[in-house]
PDB file of N, CA and C in Angstrom:
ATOM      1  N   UNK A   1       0.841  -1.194   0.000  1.00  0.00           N
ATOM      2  CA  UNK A   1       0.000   0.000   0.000  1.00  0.00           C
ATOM      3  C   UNK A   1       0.879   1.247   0.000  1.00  0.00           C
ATOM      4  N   UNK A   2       2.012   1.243   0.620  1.00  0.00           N
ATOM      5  CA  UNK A   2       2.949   2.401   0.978  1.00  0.00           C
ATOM      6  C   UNK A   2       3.700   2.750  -0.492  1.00  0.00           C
ATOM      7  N   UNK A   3       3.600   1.358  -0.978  1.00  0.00           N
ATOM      8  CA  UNK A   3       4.251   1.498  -2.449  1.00  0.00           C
ATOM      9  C   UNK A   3       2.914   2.390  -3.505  1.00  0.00           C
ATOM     10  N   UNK A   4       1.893   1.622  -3.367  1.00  0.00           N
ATOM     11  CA  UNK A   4       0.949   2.153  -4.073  1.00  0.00           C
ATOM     12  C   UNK A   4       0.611   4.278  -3.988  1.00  0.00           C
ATOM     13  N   UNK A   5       0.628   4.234  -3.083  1.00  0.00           N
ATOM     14  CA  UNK A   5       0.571   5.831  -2.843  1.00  0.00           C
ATOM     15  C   UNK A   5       1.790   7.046  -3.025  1.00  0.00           C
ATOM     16  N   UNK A   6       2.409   5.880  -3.087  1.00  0.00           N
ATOM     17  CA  UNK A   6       4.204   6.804  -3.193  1.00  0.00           C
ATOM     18  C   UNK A   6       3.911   7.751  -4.665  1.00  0.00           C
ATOM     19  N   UNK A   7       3.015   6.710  -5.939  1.00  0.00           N
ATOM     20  CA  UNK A   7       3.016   6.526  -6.698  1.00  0.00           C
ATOM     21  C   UNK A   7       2.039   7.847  -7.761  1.00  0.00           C
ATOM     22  N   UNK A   8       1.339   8.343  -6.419  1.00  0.00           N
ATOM     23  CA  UNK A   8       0.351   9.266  -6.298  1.00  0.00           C
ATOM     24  C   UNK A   8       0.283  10.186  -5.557  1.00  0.00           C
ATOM     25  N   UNK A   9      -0.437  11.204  -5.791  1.00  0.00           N
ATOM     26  CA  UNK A   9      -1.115  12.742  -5.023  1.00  0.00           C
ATOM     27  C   UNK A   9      -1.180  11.917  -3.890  1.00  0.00           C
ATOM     28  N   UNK A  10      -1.236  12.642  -3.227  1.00  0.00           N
ATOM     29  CA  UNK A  10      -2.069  12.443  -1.420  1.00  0.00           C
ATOM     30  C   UNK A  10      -3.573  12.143  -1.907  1.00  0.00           C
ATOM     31  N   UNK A  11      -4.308  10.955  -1.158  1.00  0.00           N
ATOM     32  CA  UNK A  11      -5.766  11.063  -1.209  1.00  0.00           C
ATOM     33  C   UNK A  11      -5.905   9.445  -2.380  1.00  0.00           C
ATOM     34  N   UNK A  12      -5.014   9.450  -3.877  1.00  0.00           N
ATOM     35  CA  UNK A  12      -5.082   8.281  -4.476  1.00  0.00           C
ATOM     36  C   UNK A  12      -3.853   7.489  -4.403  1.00  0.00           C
ATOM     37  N   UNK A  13      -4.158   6.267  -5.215  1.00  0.00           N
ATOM     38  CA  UNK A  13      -3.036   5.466  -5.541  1.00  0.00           C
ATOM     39  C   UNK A  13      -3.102   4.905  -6.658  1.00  0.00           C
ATOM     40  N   UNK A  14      -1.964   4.253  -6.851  1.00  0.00           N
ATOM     41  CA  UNK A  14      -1.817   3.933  -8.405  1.00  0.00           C
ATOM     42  C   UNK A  14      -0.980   2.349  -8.320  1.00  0.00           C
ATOM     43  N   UNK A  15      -1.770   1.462  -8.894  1.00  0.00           N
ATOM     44  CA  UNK A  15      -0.964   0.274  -8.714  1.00  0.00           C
ATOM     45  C   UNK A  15      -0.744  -0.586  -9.977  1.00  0.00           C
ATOM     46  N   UNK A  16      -0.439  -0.726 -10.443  1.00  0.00           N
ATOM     47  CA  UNK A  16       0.424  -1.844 -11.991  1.00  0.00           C
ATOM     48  C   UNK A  16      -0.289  -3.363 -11.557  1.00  0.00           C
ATOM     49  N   UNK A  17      -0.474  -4.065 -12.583  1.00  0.00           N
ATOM     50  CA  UNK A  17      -0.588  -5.094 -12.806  1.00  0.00           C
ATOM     51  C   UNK A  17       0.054  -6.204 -12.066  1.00  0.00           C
ATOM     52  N   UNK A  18       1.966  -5.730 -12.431  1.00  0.00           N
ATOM     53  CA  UNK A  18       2.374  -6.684 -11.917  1.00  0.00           C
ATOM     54  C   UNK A  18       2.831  -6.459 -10.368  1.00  0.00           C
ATOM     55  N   UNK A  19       2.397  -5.359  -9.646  1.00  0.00           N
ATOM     56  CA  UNK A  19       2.113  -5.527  -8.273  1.00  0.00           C
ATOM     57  C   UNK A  19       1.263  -6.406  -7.370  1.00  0.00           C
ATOM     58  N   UNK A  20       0.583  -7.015  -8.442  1.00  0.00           N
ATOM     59  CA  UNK A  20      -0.307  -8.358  -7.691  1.00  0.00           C
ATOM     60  C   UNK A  20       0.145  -9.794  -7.720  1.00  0.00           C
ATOM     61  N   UNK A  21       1.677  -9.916  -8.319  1.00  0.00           N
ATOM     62  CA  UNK A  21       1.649 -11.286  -8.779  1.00  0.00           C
ATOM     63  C   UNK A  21       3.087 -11.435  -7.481  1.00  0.00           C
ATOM     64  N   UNK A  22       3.248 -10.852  -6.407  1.00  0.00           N
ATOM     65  CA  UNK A  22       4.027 -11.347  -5.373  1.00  0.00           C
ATOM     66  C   UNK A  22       3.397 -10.137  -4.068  1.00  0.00           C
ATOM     67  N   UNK A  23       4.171 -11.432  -3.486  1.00  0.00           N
ATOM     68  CA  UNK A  23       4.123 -10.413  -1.741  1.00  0.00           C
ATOM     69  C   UNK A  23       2.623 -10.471  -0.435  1.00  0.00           C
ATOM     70  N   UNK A  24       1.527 -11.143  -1.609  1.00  0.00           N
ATOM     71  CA  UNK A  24       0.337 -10.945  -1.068  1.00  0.00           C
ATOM     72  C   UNK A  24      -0.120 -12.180  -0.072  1.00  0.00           C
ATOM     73  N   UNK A  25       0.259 -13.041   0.081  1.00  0.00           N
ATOM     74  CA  UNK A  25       0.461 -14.772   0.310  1.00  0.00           C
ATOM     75  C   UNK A  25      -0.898 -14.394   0.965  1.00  0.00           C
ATOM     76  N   UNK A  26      -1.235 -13.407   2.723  1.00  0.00           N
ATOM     77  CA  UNK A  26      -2.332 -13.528   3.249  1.00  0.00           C
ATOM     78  C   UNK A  26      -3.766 -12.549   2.574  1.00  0.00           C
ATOM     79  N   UNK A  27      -3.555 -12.314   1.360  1.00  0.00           N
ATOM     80  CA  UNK A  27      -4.575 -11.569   1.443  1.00  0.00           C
ATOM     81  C   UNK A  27      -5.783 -12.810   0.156  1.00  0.00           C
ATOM     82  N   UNK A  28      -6.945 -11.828   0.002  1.00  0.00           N
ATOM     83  CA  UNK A  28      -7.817 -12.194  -0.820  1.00  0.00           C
ATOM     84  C   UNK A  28      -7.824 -11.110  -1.997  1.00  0.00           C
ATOM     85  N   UNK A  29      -7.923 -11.490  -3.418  1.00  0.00           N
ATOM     86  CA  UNK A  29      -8.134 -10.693  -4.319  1.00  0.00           C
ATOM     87  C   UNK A  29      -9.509 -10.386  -4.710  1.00  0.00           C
ATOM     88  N   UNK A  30      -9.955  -8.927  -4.517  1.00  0.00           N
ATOM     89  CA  UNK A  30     -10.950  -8.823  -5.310  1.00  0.00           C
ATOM     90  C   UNK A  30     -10.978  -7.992  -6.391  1.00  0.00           C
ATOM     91  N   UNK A  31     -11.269  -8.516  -7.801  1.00  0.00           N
ATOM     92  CA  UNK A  31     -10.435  -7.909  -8.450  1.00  0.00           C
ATOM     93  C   UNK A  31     -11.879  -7.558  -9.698  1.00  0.00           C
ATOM     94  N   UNK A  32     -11.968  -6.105  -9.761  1.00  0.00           N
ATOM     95  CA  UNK A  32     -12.970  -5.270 -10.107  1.00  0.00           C
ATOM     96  C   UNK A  32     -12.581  -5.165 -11.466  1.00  0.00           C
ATOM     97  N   UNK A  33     -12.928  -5.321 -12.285  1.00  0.00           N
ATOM     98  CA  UNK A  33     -12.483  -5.469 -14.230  1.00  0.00           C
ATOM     99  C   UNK A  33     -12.935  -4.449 -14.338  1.00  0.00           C
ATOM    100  N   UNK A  34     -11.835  -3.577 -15.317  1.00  0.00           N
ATOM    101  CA  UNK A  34     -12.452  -2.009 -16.036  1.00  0.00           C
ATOM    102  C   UNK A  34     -12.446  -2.958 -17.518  1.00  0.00           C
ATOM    103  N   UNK A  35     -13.699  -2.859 -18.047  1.00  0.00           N
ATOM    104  CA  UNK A  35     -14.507  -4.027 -19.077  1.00  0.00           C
ATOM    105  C   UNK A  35     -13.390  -3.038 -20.869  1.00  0.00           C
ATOM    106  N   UNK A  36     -13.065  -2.266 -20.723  1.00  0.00           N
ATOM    107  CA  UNK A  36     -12.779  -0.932 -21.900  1.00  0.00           C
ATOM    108  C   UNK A  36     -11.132  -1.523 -21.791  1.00  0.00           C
ATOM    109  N   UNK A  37     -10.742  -2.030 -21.052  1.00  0.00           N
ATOM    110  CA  UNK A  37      -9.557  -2.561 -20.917  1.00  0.00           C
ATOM    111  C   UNK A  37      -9.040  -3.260 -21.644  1.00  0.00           C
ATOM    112  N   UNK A  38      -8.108  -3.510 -22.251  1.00  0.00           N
ATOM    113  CA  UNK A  38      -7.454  -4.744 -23.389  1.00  0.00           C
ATOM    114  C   UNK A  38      -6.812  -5.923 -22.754  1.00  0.00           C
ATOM    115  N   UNK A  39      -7.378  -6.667 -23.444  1.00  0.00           N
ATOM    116  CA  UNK A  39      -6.580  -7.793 -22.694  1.00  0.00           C
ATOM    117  C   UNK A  39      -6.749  -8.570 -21.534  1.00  0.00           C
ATOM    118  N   UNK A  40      -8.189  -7.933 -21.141  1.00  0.00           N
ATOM    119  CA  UNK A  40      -8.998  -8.523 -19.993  1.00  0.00           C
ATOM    120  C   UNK A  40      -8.744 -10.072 -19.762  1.00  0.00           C
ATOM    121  N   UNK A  41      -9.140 -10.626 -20.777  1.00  0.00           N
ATOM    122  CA  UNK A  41      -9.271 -12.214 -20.633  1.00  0.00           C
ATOM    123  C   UNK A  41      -7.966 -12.743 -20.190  1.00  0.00           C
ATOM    124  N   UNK A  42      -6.719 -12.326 -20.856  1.00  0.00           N
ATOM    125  CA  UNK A  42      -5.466 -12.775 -20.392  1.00  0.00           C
ATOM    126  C   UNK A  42      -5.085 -12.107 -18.767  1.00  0.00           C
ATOM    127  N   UNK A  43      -5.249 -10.842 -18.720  1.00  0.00           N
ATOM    128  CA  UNK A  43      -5.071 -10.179 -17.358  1.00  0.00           C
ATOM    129  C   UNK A  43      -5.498 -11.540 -15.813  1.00  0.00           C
ATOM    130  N   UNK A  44      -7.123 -11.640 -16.362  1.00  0.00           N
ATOM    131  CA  UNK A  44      -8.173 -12.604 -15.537  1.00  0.00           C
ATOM    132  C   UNK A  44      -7.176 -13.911 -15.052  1.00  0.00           C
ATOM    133  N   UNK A  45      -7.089 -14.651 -16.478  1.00  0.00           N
ATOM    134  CA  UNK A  45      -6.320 -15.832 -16.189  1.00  0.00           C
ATOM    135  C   UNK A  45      -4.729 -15.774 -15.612  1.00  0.00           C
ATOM    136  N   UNK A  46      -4.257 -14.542 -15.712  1.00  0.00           N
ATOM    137  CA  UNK A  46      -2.921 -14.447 -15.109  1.00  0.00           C
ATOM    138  C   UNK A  46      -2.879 -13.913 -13.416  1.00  0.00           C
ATOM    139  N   UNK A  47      -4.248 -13.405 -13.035  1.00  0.00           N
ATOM    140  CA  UNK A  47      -4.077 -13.673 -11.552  1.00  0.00           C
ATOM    141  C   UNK A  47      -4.644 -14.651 -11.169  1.00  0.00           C
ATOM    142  N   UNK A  48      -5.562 -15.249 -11.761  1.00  0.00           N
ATOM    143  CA  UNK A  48      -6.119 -16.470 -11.017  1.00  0.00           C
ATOM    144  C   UNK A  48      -4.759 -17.477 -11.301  1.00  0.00           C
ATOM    145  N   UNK A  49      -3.896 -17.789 -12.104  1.00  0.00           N
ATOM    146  CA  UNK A  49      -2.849 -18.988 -12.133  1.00  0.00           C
ATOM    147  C   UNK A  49      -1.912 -18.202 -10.876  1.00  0.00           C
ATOM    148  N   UNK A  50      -1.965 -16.956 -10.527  1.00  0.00           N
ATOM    149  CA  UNK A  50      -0.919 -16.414  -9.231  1.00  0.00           C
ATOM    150  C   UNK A  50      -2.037 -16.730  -8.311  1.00  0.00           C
ATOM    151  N   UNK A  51      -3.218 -15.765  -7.996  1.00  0.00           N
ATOM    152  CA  UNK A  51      -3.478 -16.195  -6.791  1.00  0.00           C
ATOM    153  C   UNK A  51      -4.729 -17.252  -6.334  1.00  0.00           C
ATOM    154  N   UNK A  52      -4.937 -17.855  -7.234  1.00  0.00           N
ATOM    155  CA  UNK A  52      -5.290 -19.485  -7.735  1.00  0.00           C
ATOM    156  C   UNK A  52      -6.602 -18.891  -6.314  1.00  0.00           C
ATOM    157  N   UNK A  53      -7.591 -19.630  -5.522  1.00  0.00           N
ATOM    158  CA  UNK A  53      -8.715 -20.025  -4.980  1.00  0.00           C
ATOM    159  C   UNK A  53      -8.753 -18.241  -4.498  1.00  0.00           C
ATOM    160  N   UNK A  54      -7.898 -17.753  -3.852  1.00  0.00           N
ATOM    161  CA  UNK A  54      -8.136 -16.156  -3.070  1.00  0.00           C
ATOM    162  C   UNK A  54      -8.304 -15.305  -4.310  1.00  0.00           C
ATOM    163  N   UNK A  55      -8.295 -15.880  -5.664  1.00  0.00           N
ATOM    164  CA  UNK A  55      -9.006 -14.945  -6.645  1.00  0.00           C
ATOM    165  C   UNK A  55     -10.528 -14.516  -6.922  1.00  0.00           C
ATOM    166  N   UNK A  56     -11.299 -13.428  -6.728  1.00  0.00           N
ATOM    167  CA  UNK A  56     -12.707 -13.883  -7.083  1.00  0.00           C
ATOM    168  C   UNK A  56     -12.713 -12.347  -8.305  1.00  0.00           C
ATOM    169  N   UNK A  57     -13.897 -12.002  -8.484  1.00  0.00           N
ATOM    170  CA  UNK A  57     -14.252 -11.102  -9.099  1.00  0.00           C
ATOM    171  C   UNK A  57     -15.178  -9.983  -8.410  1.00  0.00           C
ATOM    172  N   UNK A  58     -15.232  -8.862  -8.559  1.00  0.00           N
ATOM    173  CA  UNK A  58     -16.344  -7.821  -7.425  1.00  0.00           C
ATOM    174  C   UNK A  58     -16.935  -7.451  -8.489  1.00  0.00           C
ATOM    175  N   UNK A  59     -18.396  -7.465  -8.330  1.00  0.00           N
ATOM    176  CA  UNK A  59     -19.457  -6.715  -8.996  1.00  0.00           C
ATOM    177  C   UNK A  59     -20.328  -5.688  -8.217  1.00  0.00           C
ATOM    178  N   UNK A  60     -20.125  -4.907  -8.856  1.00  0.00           N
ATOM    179  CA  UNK A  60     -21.291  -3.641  -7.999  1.00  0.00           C
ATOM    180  C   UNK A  60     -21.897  -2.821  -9.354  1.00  0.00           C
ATOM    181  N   UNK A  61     -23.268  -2.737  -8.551  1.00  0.00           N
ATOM    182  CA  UNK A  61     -24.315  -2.408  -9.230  1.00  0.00           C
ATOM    183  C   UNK A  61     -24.477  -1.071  -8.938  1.00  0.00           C
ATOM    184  N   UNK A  62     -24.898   0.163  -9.776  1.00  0.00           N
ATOM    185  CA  UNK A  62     -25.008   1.392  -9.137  1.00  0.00           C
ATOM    186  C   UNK A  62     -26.461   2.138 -10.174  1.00  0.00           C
ATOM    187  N   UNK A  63     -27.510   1.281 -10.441  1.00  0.00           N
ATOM    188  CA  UNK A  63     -28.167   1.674 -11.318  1.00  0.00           C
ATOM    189  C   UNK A  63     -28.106   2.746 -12.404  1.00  0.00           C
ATOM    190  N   UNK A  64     -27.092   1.892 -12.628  1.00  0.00           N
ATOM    191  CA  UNK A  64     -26.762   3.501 -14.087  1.00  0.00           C
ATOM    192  C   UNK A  64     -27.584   2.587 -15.064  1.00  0.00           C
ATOM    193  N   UNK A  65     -27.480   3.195 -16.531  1.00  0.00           N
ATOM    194  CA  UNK A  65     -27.357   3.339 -18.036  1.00  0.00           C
ATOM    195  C   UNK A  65     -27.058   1.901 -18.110  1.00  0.00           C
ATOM    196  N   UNK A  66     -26.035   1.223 -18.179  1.00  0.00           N
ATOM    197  CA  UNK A  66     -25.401   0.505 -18.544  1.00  0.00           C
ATOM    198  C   UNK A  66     -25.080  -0.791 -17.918  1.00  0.00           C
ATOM    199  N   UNK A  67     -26.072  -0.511 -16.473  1.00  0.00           N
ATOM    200  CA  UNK A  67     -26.278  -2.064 -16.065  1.00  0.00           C
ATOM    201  C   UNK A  67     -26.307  -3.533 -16.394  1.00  0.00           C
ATOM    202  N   UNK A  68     -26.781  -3.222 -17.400  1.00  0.00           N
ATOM    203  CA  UNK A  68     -27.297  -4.831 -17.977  1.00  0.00           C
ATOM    204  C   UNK A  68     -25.811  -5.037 -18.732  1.00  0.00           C
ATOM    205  N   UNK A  69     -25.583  -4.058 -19.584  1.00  0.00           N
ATOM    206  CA  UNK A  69     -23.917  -4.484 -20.200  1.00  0.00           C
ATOM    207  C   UNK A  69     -23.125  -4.847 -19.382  1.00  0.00           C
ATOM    208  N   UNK A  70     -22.418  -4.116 -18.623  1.00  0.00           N
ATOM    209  CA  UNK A  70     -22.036  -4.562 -17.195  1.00  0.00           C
ATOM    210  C   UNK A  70     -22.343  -5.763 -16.601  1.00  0.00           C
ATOM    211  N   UNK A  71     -23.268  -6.345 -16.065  1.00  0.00           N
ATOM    212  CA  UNK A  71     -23.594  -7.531 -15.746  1.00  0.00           C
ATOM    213  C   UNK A  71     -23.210  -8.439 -16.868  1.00  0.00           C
ATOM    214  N   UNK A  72     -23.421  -8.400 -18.061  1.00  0.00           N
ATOM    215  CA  UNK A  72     -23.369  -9.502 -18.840  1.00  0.00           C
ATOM    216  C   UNK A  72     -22.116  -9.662 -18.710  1.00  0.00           C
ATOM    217  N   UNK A  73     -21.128  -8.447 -19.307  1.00  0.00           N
ATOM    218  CA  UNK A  73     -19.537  -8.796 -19.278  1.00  0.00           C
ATOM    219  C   UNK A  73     -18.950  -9.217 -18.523  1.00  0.00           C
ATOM    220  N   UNK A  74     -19.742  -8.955 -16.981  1.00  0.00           N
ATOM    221  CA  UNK A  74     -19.128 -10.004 -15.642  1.00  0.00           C
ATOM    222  C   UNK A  74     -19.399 -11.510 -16.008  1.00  0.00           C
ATOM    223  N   UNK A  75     -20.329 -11.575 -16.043  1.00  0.00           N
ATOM    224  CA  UNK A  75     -20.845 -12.894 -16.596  1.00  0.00           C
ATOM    225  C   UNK A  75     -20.111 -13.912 -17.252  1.00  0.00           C
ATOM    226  N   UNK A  76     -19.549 -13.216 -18.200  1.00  0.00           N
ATOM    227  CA  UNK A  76     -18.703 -13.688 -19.814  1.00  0.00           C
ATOM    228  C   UNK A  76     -17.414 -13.816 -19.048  1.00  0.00           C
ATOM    229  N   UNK A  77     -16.901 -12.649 -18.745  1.00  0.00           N
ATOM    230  CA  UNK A  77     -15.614 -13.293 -17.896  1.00  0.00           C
ATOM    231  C   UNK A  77     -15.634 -13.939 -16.743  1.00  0.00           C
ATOM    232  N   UNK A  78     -16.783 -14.341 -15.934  1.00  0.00           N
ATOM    233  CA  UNK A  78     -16.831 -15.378 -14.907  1.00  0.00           C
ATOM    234  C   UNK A  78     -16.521 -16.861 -15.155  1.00  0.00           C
ATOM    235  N   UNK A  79     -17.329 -16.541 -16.481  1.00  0.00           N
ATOM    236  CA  UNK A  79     -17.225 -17.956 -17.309  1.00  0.00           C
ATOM    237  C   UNK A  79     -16.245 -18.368 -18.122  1.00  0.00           C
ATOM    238  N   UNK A  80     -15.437 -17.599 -18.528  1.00  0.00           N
ATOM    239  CA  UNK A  80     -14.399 -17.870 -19.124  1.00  0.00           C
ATOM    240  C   UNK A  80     -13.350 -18.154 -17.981  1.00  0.00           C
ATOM    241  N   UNK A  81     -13.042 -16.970 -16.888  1.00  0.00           N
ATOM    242  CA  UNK A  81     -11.915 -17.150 -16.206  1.00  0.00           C
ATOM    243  C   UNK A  81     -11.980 -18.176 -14.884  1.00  0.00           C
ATOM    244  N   UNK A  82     -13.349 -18.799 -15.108  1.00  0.00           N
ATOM    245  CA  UNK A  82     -13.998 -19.646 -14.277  1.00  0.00           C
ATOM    246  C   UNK A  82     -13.715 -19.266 -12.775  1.00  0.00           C
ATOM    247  N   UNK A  83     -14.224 -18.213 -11.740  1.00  0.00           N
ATOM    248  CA  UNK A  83     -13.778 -17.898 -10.723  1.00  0.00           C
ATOM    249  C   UNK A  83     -15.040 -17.433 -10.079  1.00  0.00           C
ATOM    250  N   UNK A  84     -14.962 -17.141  -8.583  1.00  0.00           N
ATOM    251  CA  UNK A  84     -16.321 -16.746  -7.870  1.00  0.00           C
ATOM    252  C   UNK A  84     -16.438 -15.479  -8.554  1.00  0.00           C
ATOM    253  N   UNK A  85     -17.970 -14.811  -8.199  1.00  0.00           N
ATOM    254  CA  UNK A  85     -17.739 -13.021  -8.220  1.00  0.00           C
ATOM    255  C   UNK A  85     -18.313 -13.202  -6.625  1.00  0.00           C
ATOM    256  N   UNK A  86     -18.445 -11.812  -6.201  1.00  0.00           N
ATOM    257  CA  UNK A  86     -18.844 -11.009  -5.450  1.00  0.00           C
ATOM    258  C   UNK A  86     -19.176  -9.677  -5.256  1.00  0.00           C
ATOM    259  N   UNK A  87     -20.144  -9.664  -4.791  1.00  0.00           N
ATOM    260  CA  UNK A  87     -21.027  -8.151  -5.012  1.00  0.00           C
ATOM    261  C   UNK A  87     -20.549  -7.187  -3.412  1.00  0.00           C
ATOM    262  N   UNK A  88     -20.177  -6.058  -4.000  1.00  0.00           N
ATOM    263  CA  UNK A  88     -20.532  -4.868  -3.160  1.00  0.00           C
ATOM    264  C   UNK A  88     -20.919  -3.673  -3.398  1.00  0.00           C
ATOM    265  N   UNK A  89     -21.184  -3.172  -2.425  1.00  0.00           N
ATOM    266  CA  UNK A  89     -22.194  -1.828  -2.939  1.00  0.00           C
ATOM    267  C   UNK A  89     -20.929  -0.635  -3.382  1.00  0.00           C
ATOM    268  N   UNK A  90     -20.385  -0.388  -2.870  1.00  0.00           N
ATOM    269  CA  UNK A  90     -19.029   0.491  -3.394  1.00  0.00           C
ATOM    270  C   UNK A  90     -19.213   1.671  -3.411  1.00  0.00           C
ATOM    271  N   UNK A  91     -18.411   2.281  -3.017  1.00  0.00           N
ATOM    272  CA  UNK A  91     -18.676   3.982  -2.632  1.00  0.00           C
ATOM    273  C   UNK A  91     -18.411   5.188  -3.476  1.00  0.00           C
ATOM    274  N   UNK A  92     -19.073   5.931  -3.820  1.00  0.00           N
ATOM    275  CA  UNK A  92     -19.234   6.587  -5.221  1.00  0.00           C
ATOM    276  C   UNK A  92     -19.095   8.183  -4.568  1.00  0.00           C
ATOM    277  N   UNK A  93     -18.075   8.805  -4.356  1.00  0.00           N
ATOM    278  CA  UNK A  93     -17.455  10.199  -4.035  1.00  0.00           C
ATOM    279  C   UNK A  93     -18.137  11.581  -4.970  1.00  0.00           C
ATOM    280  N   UNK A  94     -18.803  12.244  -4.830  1.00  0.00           N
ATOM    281  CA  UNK A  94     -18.841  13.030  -5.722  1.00  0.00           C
ATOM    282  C   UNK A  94     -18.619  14.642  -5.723  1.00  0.00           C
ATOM    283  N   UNK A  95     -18.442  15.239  -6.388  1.00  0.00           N
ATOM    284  CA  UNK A  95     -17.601  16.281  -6.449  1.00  0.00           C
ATOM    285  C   UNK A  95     -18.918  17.208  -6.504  1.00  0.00           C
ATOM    286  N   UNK A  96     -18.668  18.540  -5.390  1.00  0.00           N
ATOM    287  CA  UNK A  96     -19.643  19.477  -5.382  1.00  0.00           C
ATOM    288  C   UNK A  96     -20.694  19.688  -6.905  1.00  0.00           C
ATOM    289  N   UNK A  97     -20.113  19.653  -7.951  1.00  0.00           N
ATOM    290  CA  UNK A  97     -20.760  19.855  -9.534  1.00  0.00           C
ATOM    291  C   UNK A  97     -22.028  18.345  -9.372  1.00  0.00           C
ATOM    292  N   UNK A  98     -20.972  17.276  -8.736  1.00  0.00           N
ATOM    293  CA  UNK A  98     -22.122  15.847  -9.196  1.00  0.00           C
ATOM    294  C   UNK A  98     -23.117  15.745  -7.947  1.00  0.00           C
ATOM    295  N   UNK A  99     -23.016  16.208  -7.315  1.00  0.00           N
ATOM    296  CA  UNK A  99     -23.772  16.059  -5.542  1.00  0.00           C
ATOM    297  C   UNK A  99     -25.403  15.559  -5.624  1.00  0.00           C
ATOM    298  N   UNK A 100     -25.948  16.839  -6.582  1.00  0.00           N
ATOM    299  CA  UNK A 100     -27.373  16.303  -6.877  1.00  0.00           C
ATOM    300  C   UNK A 100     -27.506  15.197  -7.447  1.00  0.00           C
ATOM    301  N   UNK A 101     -26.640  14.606  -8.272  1.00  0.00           N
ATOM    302  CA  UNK A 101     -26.842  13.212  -8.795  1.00  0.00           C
ATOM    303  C   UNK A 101     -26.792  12.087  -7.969  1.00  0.00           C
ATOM    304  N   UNK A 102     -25.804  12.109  -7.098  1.00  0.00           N
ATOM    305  CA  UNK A 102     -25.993  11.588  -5.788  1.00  0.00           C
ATOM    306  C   UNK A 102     -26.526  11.356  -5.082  1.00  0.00           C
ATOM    307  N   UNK A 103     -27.372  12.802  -4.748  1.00  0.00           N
ATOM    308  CA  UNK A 103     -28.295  12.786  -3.178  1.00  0.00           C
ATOM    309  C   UNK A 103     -29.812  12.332  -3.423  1.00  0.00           C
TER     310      UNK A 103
END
């Protein structure tokens, strides 16, 4: 984590790919797919062969537009990268301009 923020402003972080494939032995991956991404399918199968059963997938739903796409593409890569998902609600920050969209 100390690495991850070094990497960034105060407040975010920024972490690489291959920061997940050592060091983690006790943790669990939950690993949230940006779907616009290249290379998804290979990405998928290259942490699940690192962190093999503590791999799952996170899905969160936020009733937008684009729900149903979203869901399906979890779907498609569940099934391909054959791994659990898991749902959370996930916390959505918004900036004085987005607030009403929010509240």
């Amino acid at each position: 984590i100390t690495l991850f923020r070094s990497r960034s402003e105060k407040g975010h972080y920024q972490a690489n790919i291959d920061d997940f494939f050592d060091g983690f032995s006790q943790c669990l991956l939950l690993w949230q797919p940006d779907f616009s991404q290249a290379q998804l399918l290979a990405i998928g199968e290259k942490l699940k062969s690192v962190w093999q059963q503590r791999f799952w997938l996170l899905y969160e739903r936020h009733y937008q537009a684009d729900d149903e796409r979203a869901f399906q593409a979890m779907v498609e890569l569940q099934q391909a990268v054959k791994v659990k998902v898991t749902c959370a609600g996930g916390v959505r920050m918004a900036t004085t301009e987005q607030q009403p969209l929010y509240d």
